[in-house]
Structures are given as C-alpha cells and as structure tokens.
C-alpha atoms as a PDB file:
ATOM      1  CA  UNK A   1      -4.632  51.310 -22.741  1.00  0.00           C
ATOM      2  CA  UNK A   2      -6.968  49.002 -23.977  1.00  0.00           C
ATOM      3  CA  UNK A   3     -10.543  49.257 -25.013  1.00  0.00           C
ATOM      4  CA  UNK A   4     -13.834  46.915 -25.793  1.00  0.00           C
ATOM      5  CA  UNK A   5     -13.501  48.497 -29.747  1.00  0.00           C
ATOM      6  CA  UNK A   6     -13.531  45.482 -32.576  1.00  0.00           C
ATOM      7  CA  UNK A   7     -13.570  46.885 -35.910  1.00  0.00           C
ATOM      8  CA  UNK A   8     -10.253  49.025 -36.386  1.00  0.00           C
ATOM      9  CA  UNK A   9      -7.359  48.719 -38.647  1.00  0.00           C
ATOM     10  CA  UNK A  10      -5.208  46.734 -36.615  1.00  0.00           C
ATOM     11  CA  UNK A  11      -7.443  44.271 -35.921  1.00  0.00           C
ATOM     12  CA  UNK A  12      -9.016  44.015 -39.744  1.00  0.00           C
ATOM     13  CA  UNK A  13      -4.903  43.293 -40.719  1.00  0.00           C
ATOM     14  CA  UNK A  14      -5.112  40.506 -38.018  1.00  0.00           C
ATOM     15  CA  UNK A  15      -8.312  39.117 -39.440  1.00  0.00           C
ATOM     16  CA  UNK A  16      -7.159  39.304 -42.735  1.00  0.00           C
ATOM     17  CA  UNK A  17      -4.059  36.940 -41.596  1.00  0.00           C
ATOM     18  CA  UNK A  18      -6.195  34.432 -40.129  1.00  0.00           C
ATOM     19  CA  UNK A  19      -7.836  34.265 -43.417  1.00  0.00           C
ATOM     20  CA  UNK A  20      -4.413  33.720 -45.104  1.00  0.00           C
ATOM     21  CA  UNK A  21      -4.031  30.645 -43.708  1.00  0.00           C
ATOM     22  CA  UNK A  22      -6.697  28.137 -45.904  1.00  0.00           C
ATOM     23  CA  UNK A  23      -4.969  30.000 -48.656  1.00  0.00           C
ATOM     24  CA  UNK A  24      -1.379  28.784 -47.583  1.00  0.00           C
ATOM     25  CA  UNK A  25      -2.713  25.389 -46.934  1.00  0.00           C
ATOM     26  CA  UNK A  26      -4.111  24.854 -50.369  1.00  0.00           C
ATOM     27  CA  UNK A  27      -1.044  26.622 -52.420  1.00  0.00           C
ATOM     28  CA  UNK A  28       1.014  24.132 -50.055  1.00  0.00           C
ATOM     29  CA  UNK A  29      -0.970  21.079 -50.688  1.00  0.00           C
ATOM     30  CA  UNK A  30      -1.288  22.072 -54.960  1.00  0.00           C
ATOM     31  CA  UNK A  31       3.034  21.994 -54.904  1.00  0.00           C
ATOM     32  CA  UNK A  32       2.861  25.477 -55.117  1.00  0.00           C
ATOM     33  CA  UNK A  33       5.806  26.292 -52.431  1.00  0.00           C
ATOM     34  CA  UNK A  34       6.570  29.815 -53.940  1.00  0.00           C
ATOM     35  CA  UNK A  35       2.983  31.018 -53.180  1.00  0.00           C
ATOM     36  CA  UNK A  36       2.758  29.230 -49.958  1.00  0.00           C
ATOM     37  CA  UNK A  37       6.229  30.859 -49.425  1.00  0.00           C
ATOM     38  CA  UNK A  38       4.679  34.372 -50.367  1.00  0.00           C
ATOM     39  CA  UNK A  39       1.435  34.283 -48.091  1.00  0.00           C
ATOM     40  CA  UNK A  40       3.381  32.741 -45.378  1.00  0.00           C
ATOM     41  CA  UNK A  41       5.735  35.909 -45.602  1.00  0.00           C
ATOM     42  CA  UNK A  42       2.623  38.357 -45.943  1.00  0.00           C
ATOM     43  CA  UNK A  43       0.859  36.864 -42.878  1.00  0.00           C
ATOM     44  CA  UNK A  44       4.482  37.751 -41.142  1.00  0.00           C
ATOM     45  CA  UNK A  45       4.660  41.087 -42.618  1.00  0.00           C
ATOM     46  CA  UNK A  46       1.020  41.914 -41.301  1.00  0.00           C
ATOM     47  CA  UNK A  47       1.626  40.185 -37.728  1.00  0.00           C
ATOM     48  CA  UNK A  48       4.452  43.095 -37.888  1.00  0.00           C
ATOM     49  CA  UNK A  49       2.259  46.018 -38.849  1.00  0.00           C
ATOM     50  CA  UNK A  50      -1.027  45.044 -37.224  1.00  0.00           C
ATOM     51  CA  UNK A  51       1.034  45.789 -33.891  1.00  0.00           C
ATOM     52  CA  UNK A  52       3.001  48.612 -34.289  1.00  0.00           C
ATOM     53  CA  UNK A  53      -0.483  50.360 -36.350  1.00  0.00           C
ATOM     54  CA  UNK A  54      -2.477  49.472 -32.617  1.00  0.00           C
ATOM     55  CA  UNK A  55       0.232  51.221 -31.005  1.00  0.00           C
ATOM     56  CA  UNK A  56       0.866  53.955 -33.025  1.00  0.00           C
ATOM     57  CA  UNK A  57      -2.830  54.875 -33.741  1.00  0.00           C
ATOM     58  CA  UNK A  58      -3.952  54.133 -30.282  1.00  0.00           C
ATOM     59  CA  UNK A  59      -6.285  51.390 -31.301  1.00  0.00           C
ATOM     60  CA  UNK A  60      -5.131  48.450 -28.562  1.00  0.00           C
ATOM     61  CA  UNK A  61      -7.867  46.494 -27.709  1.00  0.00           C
ATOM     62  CA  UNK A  62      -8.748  43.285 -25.953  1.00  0.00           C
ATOM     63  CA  UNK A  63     -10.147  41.549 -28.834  1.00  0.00           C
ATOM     64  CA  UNK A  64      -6.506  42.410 -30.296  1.00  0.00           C
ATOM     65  CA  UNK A  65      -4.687  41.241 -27.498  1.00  0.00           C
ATOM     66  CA  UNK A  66      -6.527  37.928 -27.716  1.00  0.00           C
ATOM     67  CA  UNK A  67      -6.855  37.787 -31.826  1.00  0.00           C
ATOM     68  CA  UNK A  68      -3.601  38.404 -32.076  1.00  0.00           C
ATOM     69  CA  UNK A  69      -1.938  35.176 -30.601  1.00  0.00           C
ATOM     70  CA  UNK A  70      -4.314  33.191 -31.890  1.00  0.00           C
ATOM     71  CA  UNK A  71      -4.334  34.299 -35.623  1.00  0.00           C
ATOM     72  CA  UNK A  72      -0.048  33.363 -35.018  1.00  0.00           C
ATOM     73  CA  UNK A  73      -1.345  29.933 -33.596  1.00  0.00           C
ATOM     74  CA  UNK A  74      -3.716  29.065 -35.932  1.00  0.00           C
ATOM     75  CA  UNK A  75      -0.624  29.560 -39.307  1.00  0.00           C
ATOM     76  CA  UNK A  76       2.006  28.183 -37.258  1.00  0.00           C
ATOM     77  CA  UNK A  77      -0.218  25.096 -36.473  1.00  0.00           C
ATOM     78  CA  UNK A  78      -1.298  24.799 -39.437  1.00  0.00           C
ATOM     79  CA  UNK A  79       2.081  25.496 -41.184  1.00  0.00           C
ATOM     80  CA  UNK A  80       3.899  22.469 -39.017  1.00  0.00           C
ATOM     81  CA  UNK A  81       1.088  20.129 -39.683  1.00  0.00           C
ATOM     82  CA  UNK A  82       1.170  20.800 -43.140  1.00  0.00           C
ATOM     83  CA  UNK A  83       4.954  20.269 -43.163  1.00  0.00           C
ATOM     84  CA  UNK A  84       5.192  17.348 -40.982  1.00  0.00           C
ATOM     85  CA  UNK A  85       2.937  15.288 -42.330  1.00  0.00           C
ATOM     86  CA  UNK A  86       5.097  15.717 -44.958  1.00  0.00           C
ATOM     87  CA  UNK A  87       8.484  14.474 -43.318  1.00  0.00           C
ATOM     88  CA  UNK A  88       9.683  18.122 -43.911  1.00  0.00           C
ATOM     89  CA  UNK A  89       9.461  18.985 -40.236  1.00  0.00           C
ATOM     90  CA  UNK A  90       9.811  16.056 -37.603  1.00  0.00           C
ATOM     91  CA  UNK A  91       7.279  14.914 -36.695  1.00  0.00           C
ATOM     92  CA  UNK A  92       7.790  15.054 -32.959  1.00  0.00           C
ATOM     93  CA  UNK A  93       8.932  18.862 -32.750  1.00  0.00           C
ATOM     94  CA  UNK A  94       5.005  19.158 -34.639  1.00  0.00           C
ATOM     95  CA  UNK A  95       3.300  16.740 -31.697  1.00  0.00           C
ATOM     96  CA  UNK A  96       5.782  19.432 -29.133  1.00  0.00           C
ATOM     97  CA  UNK A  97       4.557  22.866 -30.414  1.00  0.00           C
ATOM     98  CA  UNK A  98       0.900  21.855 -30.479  1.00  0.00           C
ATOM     99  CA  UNK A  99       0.757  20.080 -27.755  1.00  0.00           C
ATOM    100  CA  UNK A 100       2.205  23.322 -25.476  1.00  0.00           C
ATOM    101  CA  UNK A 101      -0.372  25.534 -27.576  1.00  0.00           C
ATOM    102  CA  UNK A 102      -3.284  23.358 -26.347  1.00  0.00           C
ATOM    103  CA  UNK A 103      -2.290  23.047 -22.996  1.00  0.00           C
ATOM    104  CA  UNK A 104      -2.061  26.710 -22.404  1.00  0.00           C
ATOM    105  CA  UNK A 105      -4.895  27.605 -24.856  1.00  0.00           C
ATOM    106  CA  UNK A 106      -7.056  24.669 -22.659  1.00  0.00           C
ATOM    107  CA  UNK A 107      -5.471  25.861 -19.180  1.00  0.00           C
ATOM    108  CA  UNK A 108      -6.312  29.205 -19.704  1.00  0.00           C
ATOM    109  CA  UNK A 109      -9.935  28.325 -20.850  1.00  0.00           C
ATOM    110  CA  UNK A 110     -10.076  26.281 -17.804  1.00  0.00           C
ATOM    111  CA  UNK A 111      -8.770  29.085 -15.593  1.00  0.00           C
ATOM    112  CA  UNK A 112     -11.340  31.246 -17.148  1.00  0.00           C
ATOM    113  CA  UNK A 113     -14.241  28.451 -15.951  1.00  0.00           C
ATOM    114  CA  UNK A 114     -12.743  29.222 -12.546  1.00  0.00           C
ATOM    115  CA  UNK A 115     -13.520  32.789 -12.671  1.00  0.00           C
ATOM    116  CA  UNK A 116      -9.938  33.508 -12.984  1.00  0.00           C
ATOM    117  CA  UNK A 117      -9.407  37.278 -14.958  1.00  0.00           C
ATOM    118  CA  UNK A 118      -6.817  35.386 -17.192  1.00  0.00           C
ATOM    119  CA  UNK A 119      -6.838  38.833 -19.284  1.00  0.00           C
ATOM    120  CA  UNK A 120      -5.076  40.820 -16.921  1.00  0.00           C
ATOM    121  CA  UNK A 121      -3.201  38.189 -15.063  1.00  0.00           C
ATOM    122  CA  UNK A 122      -1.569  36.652 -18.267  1.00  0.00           C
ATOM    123  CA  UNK A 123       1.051  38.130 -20.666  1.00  0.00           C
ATOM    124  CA  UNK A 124       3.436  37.059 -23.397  1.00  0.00           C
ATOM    125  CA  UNK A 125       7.197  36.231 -21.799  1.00  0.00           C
ATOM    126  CA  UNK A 126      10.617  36.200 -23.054  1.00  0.00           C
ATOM    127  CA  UNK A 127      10.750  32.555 -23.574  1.00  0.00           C
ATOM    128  CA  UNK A 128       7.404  32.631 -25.414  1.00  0.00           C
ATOM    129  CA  UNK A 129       8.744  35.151 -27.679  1.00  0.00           C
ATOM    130  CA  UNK A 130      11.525  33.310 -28.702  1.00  0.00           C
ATOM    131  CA  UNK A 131       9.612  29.951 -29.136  1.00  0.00           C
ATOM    132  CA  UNK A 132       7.198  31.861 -31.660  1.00  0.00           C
ATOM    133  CA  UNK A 133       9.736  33.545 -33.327  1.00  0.00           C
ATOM    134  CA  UNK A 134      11.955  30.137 -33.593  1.00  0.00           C
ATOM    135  CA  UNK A 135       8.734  28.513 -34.695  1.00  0.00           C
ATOM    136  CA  UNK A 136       8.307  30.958 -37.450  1.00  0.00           C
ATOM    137  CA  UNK A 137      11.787  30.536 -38.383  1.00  0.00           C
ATOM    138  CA  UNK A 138      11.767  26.418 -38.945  1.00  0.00           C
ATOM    139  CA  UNK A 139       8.623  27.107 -41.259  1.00  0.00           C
ATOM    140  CA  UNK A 140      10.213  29.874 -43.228  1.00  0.00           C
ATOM    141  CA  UNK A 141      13.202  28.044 -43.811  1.00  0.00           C
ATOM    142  CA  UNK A 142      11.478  24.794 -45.340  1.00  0.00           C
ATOM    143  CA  UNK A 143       9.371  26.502 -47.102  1.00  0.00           C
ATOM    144  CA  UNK A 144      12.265  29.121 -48.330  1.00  0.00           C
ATOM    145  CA  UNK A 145      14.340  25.562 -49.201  1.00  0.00           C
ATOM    146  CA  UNK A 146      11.011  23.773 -50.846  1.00  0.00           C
ATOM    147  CA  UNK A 147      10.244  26.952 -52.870  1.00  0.00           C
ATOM    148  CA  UNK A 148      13.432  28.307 -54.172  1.00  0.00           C
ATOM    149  CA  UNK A 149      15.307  24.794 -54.176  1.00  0.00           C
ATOM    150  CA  UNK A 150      17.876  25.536 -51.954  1.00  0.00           C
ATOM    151  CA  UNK A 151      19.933  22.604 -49.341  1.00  0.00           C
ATOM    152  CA  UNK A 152      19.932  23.786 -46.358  1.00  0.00           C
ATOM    153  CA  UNK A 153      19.801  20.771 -44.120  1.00  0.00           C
ATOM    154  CA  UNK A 154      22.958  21.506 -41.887  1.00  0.00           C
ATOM    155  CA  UNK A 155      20.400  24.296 -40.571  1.00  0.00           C
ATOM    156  CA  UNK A 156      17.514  21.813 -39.850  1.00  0.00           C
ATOM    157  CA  UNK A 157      19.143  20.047 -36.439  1.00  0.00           C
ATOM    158  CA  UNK A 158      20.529  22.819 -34.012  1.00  0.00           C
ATOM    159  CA  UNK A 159      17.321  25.266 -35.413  1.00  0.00           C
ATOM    160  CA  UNK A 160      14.595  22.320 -34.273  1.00  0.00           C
ATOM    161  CA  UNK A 161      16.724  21.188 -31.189  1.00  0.00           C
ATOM    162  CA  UNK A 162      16.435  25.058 -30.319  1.00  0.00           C
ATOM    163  CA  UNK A 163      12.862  25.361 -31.033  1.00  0.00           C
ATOM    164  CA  UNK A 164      12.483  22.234 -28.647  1.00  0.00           C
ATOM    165  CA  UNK A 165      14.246  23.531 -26.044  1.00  0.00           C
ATOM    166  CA  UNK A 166      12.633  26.835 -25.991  1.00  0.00           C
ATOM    167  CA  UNK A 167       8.977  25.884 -26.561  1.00  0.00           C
ATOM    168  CA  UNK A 168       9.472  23.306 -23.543  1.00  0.00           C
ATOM    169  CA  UNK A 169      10.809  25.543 -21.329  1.00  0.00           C
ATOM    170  CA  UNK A 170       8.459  28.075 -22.782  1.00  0.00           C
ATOM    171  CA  UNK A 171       5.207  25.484 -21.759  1.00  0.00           C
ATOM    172  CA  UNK A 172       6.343  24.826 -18.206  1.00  0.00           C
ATOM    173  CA  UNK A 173       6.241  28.295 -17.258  1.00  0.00           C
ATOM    174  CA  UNK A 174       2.773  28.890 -18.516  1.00  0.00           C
ATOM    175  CA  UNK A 175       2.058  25.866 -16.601  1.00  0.00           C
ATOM    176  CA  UNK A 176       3.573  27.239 -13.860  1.00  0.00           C
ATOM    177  CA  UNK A 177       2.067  30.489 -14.069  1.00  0.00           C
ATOM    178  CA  UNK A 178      -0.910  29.149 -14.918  1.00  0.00           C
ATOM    179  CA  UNK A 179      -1.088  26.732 -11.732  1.00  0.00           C
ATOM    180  CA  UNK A 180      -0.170  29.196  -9.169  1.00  0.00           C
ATOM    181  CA  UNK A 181      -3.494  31.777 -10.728  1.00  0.00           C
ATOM    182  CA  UNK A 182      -5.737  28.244 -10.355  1.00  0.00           C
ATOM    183  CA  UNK A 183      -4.129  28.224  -6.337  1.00  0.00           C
ATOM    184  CA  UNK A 184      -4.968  31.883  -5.861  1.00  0.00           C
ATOM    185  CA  UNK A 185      -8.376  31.651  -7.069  1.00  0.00           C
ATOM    186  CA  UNK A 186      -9.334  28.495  -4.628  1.00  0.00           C
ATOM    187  CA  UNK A 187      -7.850  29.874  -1.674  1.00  0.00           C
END
C-alpha cells in the first residue's frame, strides 16, 4: 500500500543519494577514484536500505515509487557519462543506456499528457532489473579497477555486450508496453 506521504525515512535515504551524485562527479573529475569509488558504493548501499526500510516500516509511497528510479537514473547517467567521456566505458553502450532511459522517461511523460494513469499501469520488469543491476555492475567495476589499480579488462567485453543486450531488450518492452497503454487510451 502506498500513500501521498513525502517526508519519511525511506525517502530522505533516497534524497540523500540523489545528492551523492555532484559529489561523485567532482571526486571523479579531481582523480580521486577511491572516493568516487566510496560514494558510488554508499549511493548502492542506500538504494538497498531505502527499500527494504519502506517495506519494513510501512512507509511506501508514490513519491518513493517515482524518486526511487530516478535517483538510480540520475548516478548511473551520470556515472557512464563521466566514464565514457573518458574512453573508460564505450562510448556507444553510454549513447545505449541513455538513450532507453529517455525514451521511456519521455514516453511515459508523454503517456501522462494523454491522461494515461502511467502510475498504476507501469512497473519495473525482469529485464529492467537486470539491465540496472548490469549497469551498476560495468560502473563498479571501472571504478573498482581505476581506484584500486587492478586489470581487469578480460571482464570489460562479455559484461558490456551483456549490458547491451539486456538494456535493448529491456527498452523495447517498455516501448511495447508503453505503446499498447497510448492504444488503450485513444480507443
């Protein structure tokens, strides 16, 4: 059960990551991998707590559910963009994961013009899931390699080549999904 409440704990820990993220960008763009390496890993640590503290203390509510997401889009953009630009994540997997990010963050604004409940129509799948978690993965390990010196390179082609696959596949079905809500709603 959800409810219209703003202010509670989960939801502070959620804010709180979204505010981590200037912080990562400037420790990444000083050279400072280790402490870009350490916020990214707190922001994860909260995403992990915020939820399971909204479920166990009863405190879902819709400005969680759509916080949330966002506060993971707005690092993981920002963590690619930071590392593509420079050549430690292709540059076309970064181009890929925003691109599907805008297209369903614009498709469901645009379903949401339309009239179109997207808040109870619309939930996280499988594939989506596993395309944030791979996401998340590709960042922590550059940034692991970049701020503890490791090699890990052998790593870097089947992990992005996953991520690819899976944040495609991932994109089409909100597409999808998203298309067949826009049909309902003109008929």
């Amino acid at each position: 059960m959800t409810d219209g409440r703003i202010w509670t704990i989960p939801n502070l820990i959620t804010i709180f990551r979204i505010l981590l993220t200037p912080g990562f960008v400037i420790a990444y763009l000083d050279g400072n991998f280790l402490t870009a390496w350490g916020l990214f890993m707190v922001a994860g640590v909260s995403d992990g707590l915020d939820g399971f503290l909204a479920r166990v203390m009863k405190q879902r509510s819709e400005f969680g559910a759509m916080i949330d997401p966002l506060a993971d889009k707005i690092l993981l953009v920002t963590s690619f963009i930071c590392l593509s630009a420079q050549d430690y994540i292709p540059v076309w997997l970064t181009v890929l994961a925003v691109s599907r990010d805008l297209i369903i963050v614009g498709g469901l604004s645009l379903l949401k013009f339309y009239g179109v409940e997207v808040e109870k129509k619309i939930f996280p799948l499988w594939t989506s899931k596993i395309t944030t978690a791979l996401q998340l993965l590709v960042v922590f390990v550059v940034l692991t390699e970049l701020a503890f010196r490791l090699d890990v390179d052998f790593v870097h082609p089947y992990l992005e080549i996953a991520t690819a696959i899976f944040t495609f596949i991932s994109g089409a079905i909100y597409i999808r999904r998203g298309m067949v809500m826009f049909e309902d709603e003109v008929e």
